[in-house]
C-alpha atoms as a PDB file:
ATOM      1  CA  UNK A   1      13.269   4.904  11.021  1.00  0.00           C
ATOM      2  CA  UNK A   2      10.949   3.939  13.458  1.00  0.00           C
ATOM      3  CA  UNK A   3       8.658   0.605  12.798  1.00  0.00           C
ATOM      4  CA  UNK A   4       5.189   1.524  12.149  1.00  0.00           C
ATOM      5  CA  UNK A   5       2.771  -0.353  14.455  1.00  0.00           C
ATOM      6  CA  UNK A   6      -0.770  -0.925  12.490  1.00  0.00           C
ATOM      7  CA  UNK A   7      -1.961  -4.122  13.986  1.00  0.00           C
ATOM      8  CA  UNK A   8      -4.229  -2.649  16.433  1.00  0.00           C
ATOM      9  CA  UNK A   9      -6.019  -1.231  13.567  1.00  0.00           C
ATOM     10  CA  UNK A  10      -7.090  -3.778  11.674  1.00  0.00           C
ATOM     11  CA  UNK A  11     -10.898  -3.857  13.313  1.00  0.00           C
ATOM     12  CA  UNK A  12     -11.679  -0.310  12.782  1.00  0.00           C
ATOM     13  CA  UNK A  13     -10.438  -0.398   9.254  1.00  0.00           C
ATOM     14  CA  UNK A  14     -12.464  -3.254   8.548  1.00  0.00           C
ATOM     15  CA  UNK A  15     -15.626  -2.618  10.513  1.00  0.00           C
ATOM     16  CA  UNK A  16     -15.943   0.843   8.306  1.00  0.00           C
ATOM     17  CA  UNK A  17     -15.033  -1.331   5.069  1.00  0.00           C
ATOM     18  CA  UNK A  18     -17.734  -3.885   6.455  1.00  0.00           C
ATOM     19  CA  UNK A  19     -20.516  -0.801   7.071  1.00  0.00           C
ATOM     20  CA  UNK A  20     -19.452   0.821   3.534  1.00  0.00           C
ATOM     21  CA  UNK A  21     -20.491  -2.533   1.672  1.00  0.00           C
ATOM     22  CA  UNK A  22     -23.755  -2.814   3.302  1.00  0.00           C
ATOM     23  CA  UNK A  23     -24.360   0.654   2.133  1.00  0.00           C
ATOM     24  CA  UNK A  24     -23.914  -0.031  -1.141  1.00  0.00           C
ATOM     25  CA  UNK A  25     -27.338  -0.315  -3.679  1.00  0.00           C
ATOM     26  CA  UNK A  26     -26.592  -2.450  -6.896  1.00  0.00           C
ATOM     27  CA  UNK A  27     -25.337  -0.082  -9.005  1.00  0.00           C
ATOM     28  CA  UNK A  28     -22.363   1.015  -7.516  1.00  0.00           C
ATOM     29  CA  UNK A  29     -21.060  -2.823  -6.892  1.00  0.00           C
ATOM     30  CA  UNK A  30     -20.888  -2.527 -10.646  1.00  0.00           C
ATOM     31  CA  UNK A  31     -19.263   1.610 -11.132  1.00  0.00           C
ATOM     32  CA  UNK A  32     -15.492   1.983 -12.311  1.00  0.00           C
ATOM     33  CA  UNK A  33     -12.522   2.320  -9.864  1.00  0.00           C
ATOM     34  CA  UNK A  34      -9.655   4.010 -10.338  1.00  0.00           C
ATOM     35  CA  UNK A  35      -7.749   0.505 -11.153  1.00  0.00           C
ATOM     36  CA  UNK A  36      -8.455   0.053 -14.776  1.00  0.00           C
ATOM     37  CA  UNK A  37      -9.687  -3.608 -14.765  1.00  0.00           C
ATOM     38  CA  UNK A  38     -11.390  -3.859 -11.522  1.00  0.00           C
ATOM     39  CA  UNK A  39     -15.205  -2.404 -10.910  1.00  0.00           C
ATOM     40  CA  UNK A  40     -16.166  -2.168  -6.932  1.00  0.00           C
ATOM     41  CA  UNK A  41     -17.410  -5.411  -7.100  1.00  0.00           C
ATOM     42  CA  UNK A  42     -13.877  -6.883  -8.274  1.00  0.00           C
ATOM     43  CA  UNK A  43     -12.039  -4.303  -5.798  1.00  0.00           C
ATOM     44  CA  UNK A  44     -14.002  -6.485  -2.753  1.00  0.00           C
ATOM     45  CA  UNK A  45     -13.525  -9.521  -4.023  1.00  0.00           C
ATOM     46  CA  UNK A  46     -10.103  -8.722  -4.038  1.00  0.00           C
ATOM     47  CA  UNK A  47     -10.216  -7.874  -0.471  1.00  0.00           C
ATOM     48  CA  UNK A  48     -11.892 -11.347   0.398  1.00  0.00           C
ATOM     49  CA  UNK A  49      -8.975 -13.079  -1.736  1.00  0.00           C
ATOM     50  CA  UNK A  50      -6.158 -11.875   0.079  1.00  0.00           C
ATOM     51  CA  UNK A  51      -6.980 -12.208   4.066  1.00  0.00           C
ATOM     52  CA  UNK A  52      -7.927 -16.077   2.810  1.00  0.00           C
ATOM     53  CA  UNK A  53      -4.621 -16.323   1.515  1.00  0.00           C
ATOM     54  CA  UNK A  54      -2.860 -14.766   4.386  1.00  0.00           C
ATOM     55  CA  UNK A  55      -4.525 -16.840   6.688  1.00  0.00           C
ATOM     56  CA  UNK A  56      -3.424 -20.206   4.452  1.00  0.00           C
ATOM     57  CA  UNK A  57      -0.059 -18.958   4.486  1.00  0.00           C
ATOM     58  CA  UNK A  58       0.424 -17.482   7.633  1.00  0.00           C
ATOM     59  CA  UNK A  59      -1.648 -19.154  10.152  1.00  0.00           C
ATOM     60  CA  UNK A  60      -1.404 -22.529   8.783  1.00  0.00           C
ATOM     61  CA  UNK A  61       1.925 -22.320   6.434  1.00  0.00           C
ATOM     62  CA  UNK A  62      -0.366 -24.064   3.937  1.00  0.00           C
ATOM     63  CA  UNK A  63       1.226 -23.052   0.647  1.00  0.00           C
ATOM     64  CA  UNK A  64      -0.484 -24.018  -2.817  1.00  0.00           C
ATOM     65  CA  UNK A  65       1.968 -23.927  -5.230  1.00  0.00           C
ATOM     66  CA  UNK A  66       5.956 -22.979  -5.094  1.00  0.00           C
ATOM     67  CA  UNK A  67       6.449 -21.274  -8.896  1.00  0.00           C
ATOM     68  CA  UNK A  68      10.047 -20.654  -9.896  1.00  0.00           C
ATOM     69  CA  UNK A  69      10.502 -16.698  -8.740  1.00  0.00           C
ATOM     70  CA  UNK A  70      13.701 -15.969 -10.301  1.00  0.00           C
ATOM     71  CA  UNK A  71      13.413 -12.272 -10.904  1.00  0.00           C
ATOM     72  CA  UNK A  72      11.331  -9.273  -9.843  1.00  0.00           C
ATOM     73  CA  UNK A  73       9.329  -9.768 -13.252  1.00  0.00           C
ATOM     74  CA  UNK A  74       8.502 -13.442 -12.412  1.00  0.00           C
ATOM     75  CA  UNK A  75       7.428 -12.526  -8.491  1.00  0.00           C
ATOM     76  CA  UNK A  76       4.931  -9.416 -10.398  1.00  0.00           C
ATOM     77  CA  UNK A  77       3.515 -12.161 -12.772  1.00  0.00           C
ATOM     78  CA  UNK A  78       2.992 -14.624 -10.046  1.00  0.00           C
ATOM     79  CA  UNK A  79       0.898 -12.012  -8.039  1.00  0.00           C
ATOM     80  CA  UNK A  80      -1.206 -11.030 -10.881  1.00  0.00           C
ATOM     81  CA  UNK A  81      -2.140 -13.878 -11.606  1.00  0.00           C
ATOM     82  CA  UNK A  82      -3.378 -14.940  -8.202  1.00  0.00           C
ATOM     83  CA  UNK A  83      -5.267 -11.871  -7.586  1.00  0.00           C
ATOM     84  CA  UNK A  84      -7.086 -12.562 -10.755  1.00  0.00           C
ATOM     85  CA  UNK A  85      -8.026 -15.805 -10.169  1.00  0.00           C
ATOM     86  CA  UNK A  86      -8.546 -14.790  -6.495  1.00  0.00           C
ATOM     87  CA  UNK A  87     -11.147 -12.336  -8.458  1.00  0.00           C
ATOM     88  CA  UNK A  88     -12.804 -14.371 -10.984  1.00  0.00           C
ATOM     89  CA  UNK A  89     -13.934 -16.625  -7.819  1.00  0.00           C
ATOM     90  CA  UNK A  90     -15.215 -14.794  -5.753  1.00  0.00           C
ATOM     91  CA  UNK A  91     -17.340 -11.761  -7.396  1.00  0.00           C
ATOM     92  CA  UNK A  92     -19.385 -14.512  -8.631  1.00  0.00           C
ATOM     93  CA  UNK A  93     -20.921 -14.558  -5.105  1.00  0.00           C
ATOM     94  CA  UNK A  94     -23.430 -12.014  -4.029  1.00  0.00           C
ATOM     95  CA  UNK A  95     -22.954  -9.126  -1.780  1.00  0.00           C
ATOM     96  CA  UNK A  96     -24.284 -10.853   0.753  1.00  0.00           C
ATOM     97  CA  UNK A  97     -23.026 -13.669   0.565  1.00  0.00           C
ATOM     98  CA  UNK A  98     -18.870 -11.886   0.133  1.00  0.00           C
ATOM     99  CA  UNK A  99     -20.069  -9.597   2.956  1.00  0.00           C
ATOM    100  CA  UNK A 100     -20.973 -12.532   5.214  1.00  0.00           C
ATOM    101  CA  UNK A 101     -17.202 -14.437   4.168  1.00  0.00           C
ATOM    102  CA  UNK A 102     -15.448 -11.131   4.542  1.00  0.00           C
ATOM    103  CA  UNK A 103     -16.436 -10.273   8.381  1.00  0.00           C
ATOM    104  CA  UNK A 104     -15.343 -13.420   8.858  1.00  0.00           C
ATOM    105  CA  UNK A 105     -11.712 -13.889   6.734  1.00  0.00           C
ATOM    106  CA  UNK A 106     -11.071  -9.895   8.246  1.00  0.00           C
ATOM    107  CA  UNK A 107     -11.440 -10.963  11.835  1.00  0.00           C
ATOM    108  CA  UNK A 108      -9.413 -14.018  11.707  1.00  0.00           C
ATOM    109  CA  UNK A 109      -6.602 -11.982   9.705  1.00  0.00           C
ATOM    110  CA  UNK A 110      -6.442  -9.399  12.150  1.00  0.00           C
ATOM    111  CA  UNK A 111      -6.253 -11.802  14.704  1.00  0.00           C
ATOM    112  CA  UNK A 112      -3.008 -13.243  13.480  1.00  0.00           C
ATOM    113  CA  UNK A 113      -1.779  -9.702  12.438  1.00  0.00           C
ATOM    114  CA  UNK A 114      -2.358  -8.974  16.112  1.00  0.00           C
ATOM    115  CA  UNK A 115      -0.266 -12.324  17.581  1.00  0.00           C
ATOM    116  CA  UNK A 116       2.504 -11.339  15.808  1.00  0.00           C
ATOM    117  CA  UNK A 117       6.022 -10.332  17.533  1.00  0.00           C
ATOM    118  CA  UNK A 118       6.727  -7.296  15.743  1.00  0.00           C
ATOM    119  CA  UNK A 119      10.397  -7.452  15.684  1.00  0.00           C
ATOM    120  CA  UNK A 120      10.032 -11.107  14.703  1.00  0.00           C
ATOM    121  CA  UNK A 121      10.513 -12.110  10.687  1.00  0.00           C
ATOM    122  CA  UNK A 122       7.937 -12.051   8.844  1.00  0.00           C
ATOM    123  CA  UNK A 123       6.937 -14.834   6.461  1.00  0.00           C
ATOM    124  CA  UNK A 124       7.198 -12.841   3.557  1.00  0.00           C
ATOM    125  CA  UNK A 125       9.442  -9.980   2.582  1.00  0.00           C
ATOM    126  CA  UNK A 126       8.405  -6.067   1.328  1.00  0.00           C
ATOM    127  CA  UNK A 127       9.233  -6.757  -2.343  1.00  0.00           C
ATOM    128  CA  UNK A 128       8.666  -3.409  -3.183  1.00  0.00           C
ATOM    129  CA  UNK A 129      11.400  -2.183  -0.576  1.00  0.00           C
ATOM    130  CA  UNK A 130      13.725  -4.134  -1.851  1.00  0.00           C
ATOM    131  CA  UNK A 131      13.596  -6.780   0.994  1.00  0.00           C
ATOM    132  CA  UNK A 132      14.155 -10.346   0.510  1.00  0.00           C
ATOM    133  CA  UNK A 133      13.141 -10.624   4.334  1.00  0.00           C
ATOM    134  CA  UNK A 134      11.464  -8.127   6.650  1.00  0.00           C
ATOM    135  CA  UNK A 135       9.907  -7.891  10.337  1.00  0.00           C
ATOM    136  CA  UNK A 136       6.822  -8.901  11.038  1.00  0.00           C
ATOM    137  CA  UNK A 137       5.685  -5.016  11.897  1.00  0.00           C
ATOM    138  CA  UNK A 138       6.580  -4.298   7.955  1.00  0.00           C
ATOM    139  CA  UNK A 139       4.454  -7.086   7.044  1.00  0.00           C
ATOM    140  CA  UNK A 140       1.118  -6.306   8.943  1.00  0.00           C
ATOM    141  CA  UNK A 141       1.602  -2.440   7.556  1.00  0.00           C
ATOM    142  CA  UNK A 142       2.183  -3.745   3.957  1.00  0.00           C
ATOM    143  CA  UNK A 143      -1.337  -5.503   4.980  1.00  0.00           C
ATOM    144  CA  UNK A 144      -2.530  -2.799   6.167  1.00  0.00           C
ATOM    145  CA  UNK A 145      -1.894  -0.469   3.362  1.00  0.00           C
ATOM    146  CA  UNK A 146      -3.419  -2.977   0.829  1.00  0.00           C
ATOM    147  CA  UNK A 147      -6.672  -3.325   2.956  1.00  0.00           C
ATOM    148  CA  UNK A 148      -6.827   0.552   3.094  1.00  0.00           C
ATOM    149  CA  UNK A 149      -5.746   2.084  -0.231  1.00  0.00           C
ATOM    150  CA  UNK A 150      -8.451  -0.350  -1.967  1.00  0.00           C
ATOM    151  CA  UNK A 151     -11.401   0.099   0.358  1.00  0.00           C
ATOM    152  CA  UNK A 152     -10.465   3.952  -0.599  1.00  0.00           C
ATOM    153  CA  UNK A 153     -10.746   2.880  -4.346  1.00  0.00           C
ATOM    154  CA  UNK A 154     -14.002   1.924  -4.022  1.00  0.00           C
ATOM    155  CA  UNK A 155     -14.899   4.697  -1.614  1.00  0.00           C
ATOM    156  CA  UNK A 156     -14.088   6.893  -4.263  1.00  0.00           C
ATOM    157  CA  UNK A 157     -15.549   5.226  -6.835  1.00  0.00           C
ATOM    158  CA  UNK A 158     -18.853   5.692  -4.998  1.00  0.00           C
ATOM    159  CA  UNK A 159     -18.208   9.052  -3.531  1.00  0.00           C
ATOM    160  CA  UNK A 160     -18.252   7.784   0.050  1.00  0.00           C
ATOM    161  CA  UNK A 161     -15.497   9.780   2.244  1.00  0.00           C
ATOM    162  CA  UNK A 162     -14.537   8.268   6.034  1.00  0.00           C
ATOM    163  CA  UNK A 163     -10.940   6.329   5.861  1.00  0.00           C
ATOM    164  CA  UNK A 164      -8.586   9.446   5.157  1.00  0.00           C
ATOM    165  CA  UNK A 165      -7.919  10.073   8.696  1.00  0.00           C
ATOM    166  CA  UNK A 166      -4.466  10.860  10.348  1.00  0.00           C
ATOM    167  CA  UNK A 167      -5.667   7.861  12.323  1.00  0.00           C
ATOM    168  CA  UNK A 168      -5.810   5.745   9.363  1.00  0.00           C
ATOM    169  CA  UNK A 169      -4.055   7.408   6.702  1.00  0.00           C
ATOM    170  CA  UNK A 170      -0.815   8.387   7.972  1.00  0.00           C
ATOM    171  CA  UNK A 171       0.484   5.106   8.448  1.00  0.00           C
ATOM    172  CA  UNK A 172      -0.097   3.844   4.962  1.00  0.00           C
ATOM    173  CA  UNK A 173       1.769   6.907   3.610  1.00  0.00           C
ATOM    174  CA  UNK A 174       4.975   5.977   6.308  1.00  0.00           C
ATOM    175  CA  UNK A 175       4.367   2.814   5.106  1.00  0.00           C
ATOM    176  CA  UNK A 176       4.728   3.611   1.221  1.00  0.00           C
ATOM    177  CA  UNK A 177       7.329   6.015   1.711  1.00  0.00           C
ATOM    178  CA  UNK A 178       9.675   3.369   2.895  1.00  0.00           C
ATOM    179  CA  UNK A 179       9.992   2.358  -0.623  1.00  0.00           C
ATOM    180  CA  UNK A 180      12.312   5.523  -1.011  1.00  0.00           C
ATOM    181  CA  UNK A 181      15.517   4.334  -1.132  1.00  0.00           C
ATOM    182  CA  UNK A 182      14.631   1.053  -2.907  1.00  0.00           C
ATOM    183  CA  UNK A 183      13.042   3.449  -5.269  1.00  0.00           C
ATOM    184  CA  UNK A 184      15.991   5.492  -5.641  1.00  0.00           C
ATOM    185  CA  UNK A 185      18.560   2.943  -5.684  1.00  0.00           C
ATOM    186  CA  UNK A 186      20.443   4.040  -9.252  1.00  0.00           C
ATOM    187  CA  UNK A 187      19.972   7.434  -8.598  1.00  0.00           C
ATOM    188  CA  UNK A 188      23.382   9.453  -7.915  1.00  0.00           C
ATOM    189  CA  UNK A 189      23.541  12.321  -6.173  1.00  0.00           C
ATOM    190  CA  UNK A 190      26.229  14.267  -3.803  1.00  0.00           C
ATOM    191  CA  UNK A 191      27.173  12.194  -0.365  1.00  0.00           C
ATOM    192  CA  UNK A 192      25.558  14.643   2.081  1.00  0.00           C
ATOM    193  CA  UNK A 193      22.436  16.134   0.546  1.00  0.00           C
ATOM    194  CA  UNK A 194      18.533  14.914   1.131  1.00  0.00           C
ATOM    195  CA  UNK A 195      15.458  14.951  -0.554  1.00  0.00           C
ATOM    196  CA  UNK A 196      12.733  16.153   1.310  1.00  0.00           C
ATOM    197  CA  UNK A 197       9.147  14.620   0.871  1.00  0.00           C
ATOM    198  CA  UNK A 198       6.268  16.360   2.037  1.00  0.00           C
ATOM    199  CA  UNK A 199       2.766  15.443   2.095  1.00  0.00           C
ATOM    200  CA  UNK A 200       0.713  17.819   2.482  1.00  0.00           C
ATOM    201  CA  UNK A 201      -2.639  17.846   4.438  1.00  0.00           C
ATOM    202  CA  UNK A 202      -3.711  16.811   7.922  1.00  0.00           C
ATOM    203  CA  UNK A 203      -2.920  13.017   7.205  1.00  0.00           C
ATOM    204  CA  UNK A 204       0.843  14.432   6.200  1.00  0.00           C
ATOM    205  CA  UNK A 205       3.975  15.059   6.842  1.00  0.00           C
ATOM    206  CA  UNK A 206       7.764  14.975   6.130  1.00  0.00           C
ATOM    207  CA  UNK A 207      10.177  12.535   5.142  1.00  0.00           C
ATOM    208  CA  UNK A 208      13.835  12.799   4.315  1.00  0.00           C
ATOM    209  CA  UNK A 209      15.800  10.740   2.001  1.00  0.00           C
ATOM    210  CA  UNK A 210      19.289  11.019   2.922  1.00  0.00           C
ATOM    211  CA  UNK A 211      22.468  10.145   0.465  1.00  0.00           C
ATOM    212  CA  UNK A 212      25.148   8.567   2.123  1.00  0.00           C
ATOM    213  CA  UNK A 213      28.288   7.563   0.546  1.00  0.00           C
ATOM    214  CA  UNK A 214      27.066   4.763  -1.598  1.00  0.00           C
ATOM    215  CA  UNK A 215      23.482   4.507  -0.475  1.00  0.00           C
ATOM    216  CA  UNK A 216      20.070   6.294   0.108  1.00  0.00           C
ATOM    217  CA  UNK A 217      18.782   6.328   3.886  1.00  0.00           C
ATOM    218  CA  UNK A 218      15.321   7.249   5.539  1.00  0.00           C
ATOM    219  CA  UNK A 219      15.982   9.705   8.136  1.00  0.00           C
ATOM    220  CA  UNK A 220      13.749  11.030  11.160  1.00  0.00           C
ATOM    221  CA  UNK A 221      15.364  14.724  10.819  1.00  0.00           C
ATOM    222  CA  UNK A 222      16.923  16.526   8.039  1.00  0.00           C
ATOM    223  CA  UNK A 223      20.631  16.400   7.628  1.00  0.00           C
ATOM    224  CA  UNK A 224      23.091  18.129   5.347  1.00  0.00           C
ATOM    225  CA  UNK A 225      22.456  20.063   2.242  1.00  0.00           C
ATOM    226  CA  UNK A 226      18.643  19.905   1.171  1.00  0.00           C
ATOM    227  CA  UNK A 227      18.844  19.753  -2.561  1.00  0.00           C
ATOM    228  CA  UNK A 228      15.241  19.026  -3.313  1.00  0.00           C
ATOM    229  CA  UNK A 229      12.099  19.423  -2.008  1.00  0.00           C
ATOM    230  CA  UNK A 230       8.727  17.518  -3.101  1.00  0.00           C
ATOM    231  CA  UNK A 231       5.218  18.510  -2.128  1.00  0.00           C
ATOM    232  CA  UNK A 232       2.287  16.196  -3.172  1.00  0.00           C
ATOM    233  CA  UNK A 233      -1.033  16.989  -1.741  1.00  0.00           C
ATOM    234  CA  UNK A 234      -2.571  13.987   0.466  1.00  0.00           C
ATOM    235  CA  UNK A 235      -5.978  13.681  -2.010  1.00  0.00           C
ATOM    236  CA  UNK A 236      -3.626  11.878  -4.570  1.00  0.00           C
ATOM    237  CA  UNK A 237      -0.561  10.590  -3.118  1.00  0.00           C
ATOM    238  CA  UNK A 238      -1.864   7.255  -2.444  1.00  0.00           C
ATOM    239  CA  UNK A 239      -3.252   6.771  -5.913  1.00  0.00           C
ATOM    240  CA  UNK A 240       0.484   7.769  -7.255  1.00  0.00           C
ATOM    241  CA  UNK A 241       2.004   4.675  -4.945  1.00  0.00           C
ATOM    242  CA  UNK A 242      -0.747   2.538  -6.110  1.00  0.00           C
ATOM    243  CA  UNK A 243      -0.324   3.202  -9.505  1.00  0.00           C
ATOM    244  CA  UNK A 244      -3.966   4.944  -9.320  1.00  0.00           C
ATOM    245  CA  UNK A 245      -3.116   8.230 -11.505  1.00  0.00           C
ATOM    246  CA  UNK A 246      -1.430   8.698 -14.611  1.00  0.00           C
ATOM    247  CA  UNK A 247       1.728  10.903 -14.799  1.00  0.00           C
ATOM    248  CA  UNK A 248       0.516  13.687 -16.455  1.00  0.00           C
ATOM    249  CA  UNK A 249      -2.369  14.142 -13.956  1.00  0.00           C
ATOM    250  CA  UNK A 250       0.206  13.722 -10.734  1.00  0.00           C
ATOM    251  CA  UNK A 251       2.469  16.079 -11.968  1.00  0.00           C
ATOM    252  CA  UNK A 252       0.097  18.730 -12.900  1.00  0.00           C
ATOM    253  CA  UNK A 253      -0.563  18.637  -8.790  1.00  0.00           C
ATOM    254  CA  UNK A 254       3.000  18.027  -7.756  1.00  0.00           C
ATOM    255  CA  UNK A 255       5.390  20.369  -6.543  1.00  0.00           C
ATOM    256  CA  UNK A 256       9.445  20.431  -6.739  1.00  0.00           C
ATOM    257  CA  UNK A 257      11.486  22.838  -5.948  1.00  0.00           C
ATOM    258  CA  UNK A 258      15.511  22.128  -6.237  1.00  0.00           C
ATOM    259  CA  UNK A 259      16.550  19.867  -8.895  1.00  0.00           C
ATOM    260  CA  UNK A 260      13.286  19.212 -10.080  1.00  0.00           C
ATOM    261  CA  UNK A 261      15.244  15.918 -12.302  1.00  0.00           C
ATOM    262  CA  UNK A 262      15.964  14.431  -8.767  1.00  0.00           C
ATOM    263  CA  UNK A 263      12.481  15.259  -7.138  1.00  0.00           C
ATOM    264  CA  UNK A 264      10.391  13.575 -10.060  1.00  0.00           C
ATOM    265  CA  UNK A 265      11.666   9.955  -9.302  1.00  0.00           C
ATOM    266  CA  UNK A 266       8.959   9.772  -6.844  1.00  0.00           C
ATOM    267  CA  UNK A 267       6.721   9.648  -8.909  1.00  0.00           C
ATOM    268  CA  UNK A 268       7.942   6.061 -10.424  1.00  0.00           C
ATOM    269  CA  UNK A 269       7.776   4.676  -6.915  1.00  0.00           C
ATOM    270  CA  UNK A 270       5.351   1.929  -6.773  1.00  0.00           C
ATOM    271  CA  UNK A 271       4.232   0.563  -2.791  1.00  0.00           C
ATOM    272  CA  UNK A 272       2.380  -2.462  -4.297  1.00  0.00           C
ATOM    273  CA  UNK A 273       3.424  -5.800  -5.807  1.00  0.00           C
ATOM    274  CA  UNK A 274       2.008  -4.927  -9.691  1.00  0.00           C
END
């Protein structure tokens, strides 16, 4: 599969999350988002946290602490925890005050996204792929993905459309969707046949999870025996990689057809460390 090149998008992406937190009146720093513990507020302060990490880690390979990450579990914990203590700091400032500290940490982080030799390893792998180690042009779309699907939680949270753009959006779905074969890693199936993935909508498209002898592959163009076919509309795909929609609710909207056993392990594939 090709690399997917995000790091020229960073500015837009962040000059409409900058303008959509201006816009916002005092009531709807406080409404519900789709992630069950975080309210808008939390959701931004969130997105302060993280560039002000990357930067620490990234620009100036300043790391805080080194905790024992022995297992998938402990590396979850770990990342929890940070983001919560990331958010208990900083939504105790006021909007203007994280708005002000946001244009700021956003710039900077796109400017080292945007440095970057793409080919180049990144300083931290895709967990969620199953990489230990990945290029730097995984990285800054990982990044990219977490500054977009969460400025969309609190867009729709406040009933603000503007970021689900082919533009914008497609590359978060490539992005997620290269946690197919990681997802499907115990999952047998016939040497020769795919699973096709299609999201539908004008942000969409196809995808192709190919089994090989003893592995799953991502594929540019179908090969072999199609054996199932998935079609998940483009309003709620992201919230089903971001662990933004129950089950019940994604597969009342999902449709398989094939071996509908083999097409519903999609919908246990997470793109996010939590």
């Amino acid at each position: 599969m090709k690399p997917i090149l995000t790091a020229h998008l960073f500015p837009k992406l962040d000059a409409l999350l900058l303008e959509l937190l201006r816009s916002l009146t005092p009531e709807d720093w406080e409404k519900q988002t789709v992630s069950p513990k975080w309210k808008v507020k939390d959701v931004a302060a969130h997105l302060l946290d993280t560039p002000l990490r990357g930067l620490s880690i990234g620009r100036d390979a300043y790391v805080a602490e080194k905790p024992g990450i022995n297992s998938p579990a402990d590396l979850v914990a770990f990342i929890n925890r940070l983001n919560h203590e990331g958010v208990t700091v900083y939504r105790r400032l006021s909007p203007a005050v994280l708005i002000a500290r946001m244009e700021v940490a956003a710039k900077l982080l796109a400017e080292i996204h945007a440095s970057r030799d793409p080919g180049a390893t990144a300083p931290i792998g895709v967990s969620w792929a199953g990489e230990e180690k990945s290029a730097n042009w995984f990285h800054t779309a990982r990044e990219f993905t977490e500054r977009w699907h969460h400025q969309q939680q609190i867009r729709l949270a406040v009933n603000k459309p503007g970021i689900m753009t082919p533009e914008l959006y497609y590359p978060v779905l490539d992005c997620f969707l290269r946690a197919l074969p990681f997802t499907y890693r115990n999952v047998s199936a016939k040497p020769g046949t795919f699973v096709q993935v299609n999201i539908s909508g004008e942000c969409g498209g196809s995808w192709y999870l190919y089994r090989a002898e003893q592995t799953w592959q991502l594929i540019e163009e179908p090969l072999g025996e199609r054996v199932s076919e998935i079609v998940i509309p483009q309003e709620i795909a992201w919230r089903i990689f971001t662990k933004g929609i129950d089950r019940d609710s994604a597969l009342s909207q999902v449709k398989i057809v094939g071996d509908t056993a083999l097409g519903l392990h999609i919908l246990g594939m997470v793109s996010i460390v939590a």
